[in-house]
Structure formats: C-alpha cells, structure tokens
Protein backbone atom coordinates (compact mmCIF):
# COMPACT_ATOMS: atom_id res chain seq x y z
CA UNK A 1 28.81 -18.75 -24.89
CA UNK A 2 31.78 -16.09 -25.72
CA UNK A 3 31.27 -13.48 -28.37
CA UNK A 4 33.82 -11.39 -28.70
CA UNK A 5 34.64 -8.19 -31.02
CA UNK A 6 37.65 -6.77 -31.88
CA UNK A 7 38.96 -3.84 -33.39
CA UNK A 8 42.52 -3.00 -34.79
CA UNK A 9 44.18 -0.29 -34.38
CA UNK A 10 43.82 0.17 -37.89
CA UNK A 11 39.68 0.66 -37.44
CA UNK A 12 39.51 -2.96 -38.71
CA UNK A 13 37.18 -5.02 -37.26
CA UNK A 14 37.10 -8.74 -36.33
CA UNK A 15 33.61 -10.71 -35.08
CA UNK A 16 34.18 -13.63 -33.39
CA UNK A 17 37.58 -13.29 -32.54
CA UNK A 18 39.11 -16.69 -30.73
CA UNK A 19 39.73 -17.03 -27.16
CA UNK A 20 42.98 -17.97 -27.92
CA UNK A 21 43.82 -14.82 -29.54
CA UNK A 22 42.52 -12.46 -27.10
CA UNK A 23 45.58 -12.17 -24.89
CA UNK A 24 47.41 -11.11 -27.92
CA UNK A 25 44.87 -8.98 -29.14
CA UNK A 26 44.68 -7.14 -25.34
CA UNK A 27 48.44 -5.96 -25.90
CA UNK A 28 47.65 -3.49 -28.03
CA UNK A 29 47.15 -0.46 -25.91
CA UNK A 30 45.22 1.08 -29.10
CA UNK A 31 42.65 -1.49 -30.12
CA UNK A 32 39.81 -2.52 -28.26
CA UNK A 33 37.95 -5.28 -27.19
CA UNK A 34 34.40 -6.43 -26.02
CA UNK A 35 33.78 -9.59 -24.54
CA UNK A 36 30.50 -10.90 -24.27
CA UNK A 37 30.09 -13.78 -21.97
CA UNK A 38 26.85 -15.36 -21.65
CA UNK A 39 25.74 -17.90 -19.39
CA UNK A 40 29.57 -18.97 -18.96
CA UNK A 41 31.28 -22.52 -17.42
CA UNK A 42 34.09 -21.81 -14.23
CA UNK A 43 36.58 -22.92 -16.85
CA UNK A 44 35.86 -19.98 -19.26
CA UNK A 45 35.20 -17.72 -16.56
CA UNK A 46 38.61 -18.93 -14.93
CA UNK A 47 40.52 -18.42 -18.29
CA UNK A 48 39.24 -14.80 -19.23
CA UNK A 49 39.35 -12.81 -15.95
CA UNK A 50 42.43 -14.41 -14.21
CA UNK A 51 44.49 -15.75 -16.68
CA UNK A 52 43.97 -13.24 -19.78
CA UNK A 53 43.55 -10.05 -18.09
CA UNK A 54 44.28 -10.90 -14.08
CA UNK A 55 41.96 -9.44 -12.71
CA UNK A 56 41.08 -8.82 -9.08
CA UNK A 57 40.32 -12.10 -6.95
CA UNK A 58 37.42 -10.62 -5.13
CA UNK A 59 35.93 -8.74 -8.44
CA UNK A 60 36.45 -12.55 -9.88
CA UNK A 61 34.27 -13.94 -6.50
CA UNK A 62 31.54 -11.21 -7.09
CA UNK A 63 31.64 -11.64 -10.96
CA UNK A 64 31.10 -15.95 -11.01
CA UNK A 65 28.51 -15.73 -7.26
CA UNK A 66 25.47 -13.35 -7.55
CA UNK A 67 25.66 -9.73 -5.84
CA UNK A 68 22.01 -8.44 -4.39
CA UNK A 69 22.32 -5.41 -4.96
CA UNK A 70 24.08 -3.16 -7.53
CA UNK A 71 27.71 -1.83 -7.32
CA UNK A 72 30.88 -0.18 -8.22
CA UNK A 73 34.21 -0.69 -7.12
CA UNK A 74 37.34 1.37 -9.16
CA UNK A 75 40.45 -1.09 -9.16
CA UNK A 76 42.51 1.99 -10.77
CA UNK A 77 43.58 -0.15 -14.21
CA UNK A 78 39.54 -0.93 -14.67
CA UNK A 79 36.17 -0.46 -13.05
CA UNK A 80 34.02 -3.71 -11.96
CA UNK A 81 30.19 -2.55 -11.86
CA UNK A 82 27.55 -5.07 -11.34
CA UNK A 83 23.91 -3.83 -12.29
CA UNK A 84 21.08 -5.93 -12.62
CA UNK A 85 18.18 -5.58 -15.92
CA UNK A 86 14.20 -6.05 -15.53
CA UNK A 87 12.56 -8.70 -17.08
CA UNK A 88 9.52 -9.02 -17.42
CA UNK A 89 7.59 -13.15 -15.04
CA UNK A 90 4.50 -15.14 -16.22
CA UNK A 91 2.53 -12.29 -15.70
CA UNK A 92 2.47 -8.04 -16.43
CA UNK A 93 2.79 -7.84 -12.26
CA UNK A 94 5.35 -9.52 -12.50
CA UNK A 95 8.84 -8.32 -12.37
CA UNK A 96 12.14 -10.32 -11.63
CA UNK A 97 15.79 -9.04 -12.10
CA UNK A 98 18.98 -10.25 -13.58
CA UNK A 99 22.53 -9.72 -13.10
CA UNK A 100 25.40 -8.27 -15.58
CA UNK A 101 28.70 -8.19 -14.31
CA UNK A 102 30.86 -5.35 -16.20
CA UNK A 103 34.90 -4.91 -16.24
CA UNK A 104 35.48 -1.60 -18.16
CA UNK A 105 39.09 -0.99 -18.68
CA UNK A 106 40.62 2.13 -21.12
CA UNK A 107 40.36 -0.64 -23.87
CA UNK A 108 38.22 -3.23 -23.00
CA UNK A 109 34.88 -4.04 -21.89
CA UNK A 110 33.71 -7.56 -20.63
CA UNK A 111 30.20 -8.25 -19.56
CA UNK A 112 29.14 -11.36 -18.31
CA UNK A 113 25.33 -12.69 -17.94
CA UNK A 114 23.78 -15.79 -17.12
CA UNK A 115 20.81 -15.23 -19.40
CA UNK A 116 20.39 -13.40 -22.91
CA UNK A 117 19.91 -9.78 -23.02
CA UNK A 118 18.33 -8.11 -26.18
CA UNK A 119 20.16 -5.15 -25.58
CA UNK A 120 23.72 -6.70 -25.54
CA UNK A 121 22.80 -9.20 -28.96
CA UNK A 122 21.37 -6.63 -30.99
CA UNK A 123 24.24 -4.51 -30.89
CA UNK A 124 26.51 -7.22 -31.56
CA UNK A 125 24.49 -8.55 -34.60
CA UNK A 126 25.00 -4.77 -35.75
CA UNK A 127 28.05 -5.63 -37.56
CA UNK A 128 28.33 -2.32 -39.43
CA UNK A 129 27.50 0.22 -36.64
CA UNK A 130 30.61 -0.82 -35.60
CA UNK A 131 32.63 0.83 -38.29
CA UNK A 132 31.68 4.55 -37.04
CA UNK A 133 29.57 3.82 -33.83
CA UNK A 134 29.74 1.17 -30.87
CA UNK A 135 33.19 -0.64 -30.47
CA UNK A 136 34.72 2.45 -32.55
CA UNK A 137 33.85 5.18 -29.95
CA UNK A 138 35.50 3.64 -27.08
CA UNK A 139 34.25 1.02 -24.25
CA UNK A 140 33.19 3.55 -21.98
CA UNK A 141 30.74 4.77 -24.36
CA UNK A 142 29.72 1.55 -25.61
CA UNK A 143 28.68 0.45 -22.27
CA UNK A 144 26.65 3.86 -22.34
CA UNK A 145 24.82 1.98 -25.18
CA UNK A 146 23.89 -0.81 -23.93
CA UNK A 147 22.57 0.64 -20.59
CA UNK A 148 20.84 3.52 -22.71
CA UNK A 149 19.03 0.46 -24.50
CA UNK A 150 18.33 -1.36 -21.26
CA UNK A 151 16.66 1.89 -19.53
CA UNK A 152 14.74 2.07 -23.08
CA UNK A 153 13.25 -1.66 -22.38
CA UNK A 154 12.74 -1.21 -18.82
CA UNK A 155 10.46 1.96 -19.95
CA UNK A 156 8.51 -0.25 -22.20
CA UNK A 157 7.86 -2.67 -18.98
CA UNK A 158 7.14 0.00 -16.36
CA UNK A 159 4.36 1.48 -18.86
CA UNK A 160 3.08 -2.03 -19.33
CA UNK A 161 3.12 -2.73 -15.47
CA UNK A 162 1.64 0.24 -14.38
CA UNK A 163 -1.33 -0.11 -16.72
CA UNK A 164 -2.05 -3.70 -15.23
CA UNK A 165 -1.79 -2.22 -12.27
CA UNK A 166 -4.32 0.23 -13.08
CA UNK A 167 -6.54 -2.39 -14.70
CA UNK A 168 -6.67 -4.46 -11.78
CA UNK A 169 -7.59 -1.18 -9.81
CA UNK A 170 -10.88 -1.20 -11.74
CA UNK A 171 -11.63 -4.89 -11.47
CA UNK A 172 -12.16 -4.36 -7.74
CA UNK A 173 -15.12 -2.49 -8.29
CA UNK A 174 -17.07 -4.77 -10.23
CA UNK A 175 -18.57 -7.45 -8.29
CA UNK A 176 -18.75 -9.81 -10.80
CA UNK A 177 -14.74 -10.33 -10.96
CA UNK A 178 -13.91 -9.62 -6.94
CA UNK A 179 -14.48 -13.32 -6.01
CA UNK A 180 -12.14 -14.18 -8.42
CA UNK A 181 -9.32 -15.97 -6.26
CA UNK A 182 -6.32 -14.69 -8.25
CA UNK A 183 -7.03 -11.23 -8.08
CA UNK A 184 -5.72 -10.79 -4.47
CA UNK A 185 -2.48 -12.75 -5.58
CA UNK A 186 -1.92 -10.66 -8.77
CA UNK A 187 -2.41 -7.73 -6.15
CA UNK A 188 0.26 -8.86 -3.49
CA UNK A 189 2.61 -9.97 -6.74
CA UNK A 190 2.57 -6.01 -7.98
CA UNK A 191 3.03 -4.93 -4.90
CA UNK A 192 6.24 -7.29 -4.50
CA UNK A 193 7.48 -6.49 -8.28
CA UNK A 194 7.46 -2.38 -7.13
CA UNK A 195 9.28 -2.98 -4.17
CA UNK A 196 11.91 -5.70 -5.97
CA UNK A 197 12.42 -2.64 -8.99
CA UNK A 198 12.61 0.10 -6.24
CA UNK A 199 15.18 -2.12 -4.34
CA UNK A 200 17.01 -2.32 -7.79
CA UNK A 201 16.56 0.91 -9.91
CA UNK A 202 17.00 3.21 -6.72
CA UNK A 203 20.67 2.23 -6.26
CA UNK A 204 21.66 1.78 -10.08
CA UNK A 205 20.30 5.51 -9.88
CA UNK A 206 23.45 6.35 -7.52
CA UNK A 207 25.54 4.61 -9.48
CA UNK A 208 25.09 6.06 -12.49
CA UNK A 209 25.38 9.70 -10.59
CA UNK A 210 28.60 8.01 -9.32
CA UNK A 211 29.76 7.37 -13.24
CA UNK A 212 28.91 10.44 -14.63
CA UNK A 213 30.48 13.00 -11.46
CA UNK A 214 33.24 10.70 -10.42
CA UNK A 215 36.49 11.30 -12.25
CA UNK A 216 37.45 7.62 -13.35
CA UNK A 217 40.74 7.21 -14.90
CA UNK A 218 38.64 4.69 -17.50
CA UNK A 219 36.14 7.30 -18.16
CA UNK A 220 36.58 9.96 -20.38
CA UNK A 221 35.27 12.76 -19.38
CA UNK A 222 33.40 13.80 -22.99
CA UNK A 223 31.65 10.33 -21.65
CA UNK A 224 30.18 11.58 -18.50
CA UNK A 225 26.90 13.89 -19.82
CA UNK A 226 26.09 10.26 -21.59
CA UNK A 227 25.87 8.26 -18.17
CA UNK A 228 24.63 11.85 -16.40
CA UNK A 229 21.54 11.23 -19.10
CA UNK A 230 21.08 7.50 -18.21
CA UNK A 231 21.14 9.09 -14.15
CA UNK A 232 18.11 11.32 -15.75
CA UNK A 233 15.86 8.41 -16.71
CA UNK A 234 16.65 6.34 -13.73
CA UNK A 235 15.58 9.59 -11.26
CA UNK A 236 12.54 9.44 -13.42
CA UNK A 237 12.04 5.52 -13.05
CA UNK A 238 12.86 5.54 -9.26
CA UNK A 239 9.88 8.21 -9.13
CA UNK A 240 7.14 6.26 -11.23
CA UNK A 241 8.22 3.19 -9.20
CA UNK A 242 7.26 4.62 -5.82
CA UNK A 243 4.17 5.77 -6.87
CA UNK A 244 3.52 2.41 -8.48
CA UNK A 245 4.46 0.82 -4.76
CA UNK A 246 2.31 3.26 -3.16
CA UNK A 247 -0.84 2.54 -5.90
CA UNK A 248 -0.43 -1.29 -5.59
CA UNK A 249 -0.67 -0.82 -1.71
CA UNK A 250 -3.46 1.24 -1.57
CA UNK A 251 -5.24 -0.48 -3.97
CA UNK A 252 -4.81 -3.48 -1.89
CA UNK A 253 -6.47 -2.00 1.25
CA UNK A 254 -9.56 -0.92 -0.97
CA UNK A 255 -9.96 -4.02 -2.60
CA UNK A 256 -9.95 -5.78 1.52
CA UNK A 257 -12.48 -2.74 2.22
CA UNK A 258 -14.62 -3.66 -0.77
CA UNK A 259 -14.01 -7.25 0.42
CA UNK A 260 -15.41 -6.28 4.09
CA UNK A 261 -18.64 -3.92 2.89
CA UNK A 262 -19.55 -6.68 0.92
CA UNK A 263 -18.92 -9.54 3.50
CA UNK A 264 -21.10 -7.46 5.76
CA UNK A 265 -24.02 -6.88 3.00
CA UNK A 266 -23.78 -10.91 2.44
CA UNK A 267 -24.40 -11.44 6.26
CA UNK A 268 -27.25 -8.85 6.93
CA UNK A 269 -29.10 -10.15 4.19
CA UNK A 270 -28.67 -13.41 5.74
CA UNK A 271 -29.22 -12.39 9.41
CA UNK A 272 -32.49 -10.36 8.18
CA UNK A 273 -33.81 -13.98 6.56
CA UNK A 274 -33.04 -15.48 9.56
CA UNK A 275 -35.06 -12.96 11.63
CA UNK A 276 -38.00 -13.17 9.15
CA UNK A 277 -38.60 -17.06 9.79
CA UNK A 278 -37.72 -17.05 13.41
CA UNK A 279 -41.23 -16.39 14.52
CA UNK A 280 -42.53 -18.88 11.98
CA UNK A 281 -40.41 -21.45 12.74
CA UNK A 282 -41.58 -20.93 16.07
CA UNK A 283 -45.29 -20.97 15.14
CA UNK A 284 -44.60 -24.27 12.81
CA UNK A 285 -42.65 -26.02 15.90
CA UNK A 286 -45.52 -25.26 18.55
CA UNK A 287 -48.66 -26.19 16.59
CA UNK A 288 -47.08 -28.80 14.21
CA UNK A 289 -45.39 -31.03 16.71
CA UNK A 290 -48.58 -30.79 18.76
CA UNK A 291 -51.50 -30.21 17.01
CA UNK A 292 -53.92 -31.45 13.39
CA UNK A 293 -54.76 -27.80 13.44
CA UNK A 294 -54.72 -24.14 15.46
CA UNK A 295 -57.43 -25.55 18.33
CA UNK A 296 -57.87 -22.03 19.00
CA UNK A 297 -59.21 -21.05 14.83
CA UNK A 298 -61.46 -24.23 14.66
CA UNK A 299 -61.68 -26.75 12.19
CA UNK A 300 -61.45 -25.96 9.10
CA UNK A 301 -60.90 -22.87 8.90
CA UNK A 302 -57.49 -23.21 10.45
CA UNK A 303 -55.19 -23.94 7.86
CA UNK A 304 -56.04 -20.98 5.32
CA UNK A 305 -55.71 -19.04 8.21
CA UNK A 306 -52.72 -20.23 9.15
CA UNK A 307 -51.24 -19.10 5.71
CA UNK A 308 -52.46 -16.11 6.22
CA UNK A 309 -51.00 -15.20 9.39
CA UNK A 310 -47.68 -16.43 8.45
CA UNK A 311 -47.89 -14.38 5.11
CA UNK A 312 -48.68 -11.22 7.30
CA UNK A 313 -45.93 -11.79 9.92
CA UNK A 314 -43.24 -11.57 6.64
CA UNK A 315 -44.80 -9.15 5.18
CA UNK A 316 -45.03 -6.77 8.23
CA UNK A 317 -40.94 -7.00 9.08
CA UNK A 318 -40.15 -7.43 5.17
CA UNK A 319 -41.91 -3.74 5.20
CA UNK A 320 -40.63 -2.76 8.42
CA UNK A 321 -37.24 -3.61 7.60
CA UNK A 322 -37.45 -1.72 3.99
CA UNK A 323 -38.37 1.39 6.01
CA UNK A 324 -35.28 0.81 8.26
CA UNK A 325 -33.21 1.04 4.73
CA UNK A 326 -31.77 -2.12 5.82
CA UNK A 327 -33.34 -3.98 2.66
C-alpha cells in the first residue's frame, strides 16, 4: 500500500496523491512530499526509489532485504536511515522488532515498512495538522514526529514489560505457582526480549546522537535539539533496558536456587521415610517370611507386641530426627 501526501508550494495540500504524479510533483524544489509505503510489491518498490527519485543501488538492496541492525549512511542529495520499532509478541515478555527504511531528502521523506505502524497512520489520518504542523514544517522534522511518537509507544511497552518482569519475580516465591512449567520459559523469553531491545535501542541511541551533532546538508540545523531530545529518551531506554537484562537474569538464577532448596527438601523428606521403615521392613522380612509369630514373645502375645515395637522404633527416630531439625 502507497499513501502519499503532498504539499504545494502554495501550502496546499493533496492526500492521496497518484503514483503517477509524483515525479512531477518531486520537481518542485519548494513543495514537499511524504511517501508512505507499507508492506510494498518489487514492482512498486522498483518504480519509486529507482525510477522516480534514482536513488542509490545499494540503499535500494538494503531498503527491499532486511538490515539487523540499525543505520545511517549520508548519500549527500538524501540520507538513508534504517531503524527498527518494538512491538509488543503473544506475551508482555515478549518483545520482537520491525524494520522502517527512511530516505530523507531537503523535500522529501519516504518510509517504507512491511507491517503497519500506529505512529506513521495516525499522523497521516491527521489531515488538518498538516496545514500548520507535520508535512508543513519540513521532512526533517516530520520524521522527528514520527520517531518522537515511536519512543512514546516503546515507553508504554518497556513499563508494561518491566512490570511482568517484576510479577514473575514474585511468583517464584510462592510454591504453589513454581511447578508451573511455563514459568521458566516466560523467564528465558524476558531475558531474550532485553537482550533483542538492548541489541536494538543501544545503536538507534548513536544514531540519533549522529542526527542531532552531525551537520547533514538535509538537516536543518533548528532541527537538531528535536532529534538531540529523541537521543535523551533513548539514553534513558538503553539504561532501563540493561537493568531489565540484568533483573531477568538474576531472577532466573533465584528461581533455579529456589528450584534446588526445594528439590533437596522433596528428597530428605523422602530419604528420612525411607530410613524410618528400613528397620521395619527388615523386622517384617525376617519374621514374616519365616515365622506364624515372634518365637521369641510366645504365643499370643506376639502380635500386639509386635505393633508395639514397630510403633516405638518410628516413634524414637521420628523424635530423634525432629531434634536433629531435620523434620
């Protein structure tokens, strides 16, 4: 899907302007233009970037394949950046990332995604901000908007992550929730979510440093404090991240110590049962394989005091052990 928006030099401005007129519409040194492209086919791709506005071959090769990590490279006549938004898996640990290619030129801004980004439609569904705001201040500063709103959403997630994180922190501890099976998997999944936004925010950190000290020919430089503010919240981000990393680790090697102590608890109880009938299994096994009753009691006073000896035997090492503090 292609959405693009176009203003005149006039301040006019047209929604949904047709592919077919962009070319026409870039020759004007004085207007500008935003194109969205989301989710796009080879052909569209193939028809904006080379033929409209000819760009780079190798910024065309990173913008249509996936880059890891995020990056800048300054092609003099316009800036390609690739950065890549949050979003949130099938669970609050769970964090994956998403691409958006950027060309920003002195008049134009293109930004290409393969899925839908809240922070890109709402502005575009903003018809009248336009008039004084958005599209009207310049690309440069436009893109500061929608990055400003992407840092606001990724915010929003961090605060919802890290409080999972600190809930499952206090499930350990109650032993009626630490057999359950998922918990170690939600565990490992946080702990692979920090490390996937550290390997993503700490980078788009130093770029953003890189936009706002950088002198960019596309850039203006009343435009620089804006992306020096974004570089604020990302320093910030990068920060809570690493302590998130370091939380969802630790909290992993408590809950295998929990796991452990209790193991441990589970098998001395067991081991002290054990010990409790091993002299009256042996008892049972020599005089009821071999014998009616105890020859050496009599008949028949034998079995009563059978019970009773057996009774006294558990009783003295349940007692001894409780003394012990093993019990």
């Amino acid at each position: 899907m292609i959405r693009i928006l176009y203003r005149h030099t006039s301040g006019a401005l047209v929604h949904d302007l047709p592919v077919d007129q962009l070319a026409s519409a870039t020759r004007d040194a004085n207007a500008v233009v935003w194109v969205d492209m989301e989710d796009p086919s080879p052909n569209e791709q193939h028809q904006i970037l080379e033929e409209i506005f000819n760009f780079h071959p190798l910024a065309v090769e990173d913008a249509t394949n996936s880059v890891l990590l995020p990056k800048i490279n300054d092609y003099r006549r316009y800036l390609y950046i690739v950065i890549h938004s949050i979003y949130p898996g099938d669970e609050l640990v769970h964090m994956i990332s998403s691409e958006l290619d950027i060309f920003l030129g002195p008049n134009f801004l293109i930004t290409i995604h393969d899925r839908e980004m809240s922070s890109i439609n709402s502005l575009l569904a903003e018809r009248e901000y336009h008039n004084s705001e958005g599209i009207s201040r310049g690309p440069a500063l436009l893109l500061y908007e929608i990055l400003e709103s992407q840092v606001d959403r990724i915010t929003r997630l961090l605060d919802n992550f890290e409080a999972e994180l600190e809930r499952l922190g206090d499930i350990i501890f109650q032993k009626g929730d630490i057999s359950r099976e998922s918990l170690l998997d939600d565990l490992l999944t946080a702990q692979s979510s920090a490390l996937r936004l550290n390997r993503v925010l700490q980078p788009q950190r130093d770029l953003m440093n890189r936009l706002a000290q950088t002198d960019y020919g596309v850039i203006p430089a009343t435009a620089r404090p804006y992306f020096a503010d974004i570089y604020d919240h990302l320093v910030r981000m990068v920060g809570l991240v690493d302590s998130m990393r370091e939380l969802a680790r630790s909290t992993i090697e408590i809950y295998m110590a929990l796991s452990n102590n209790r193991m441990n608890e589970i098998i001395k109880v067991l081991t002290i049962i054990s010990t409790i009938f091993l002299p009256l299994s042996f008892l049972a096994g020599v005089y009821g394989m071999n014998f009616h009753f105890m020859p050496e009691l009599g008949w028949p006073w034998s079995y009563p005091v059978v019970w009773v000896a057996f009774l006294s035997v558990a009783g003295t090492m349940l007692l001894f052990f409780r003394r012990r503090g093993w019990l």
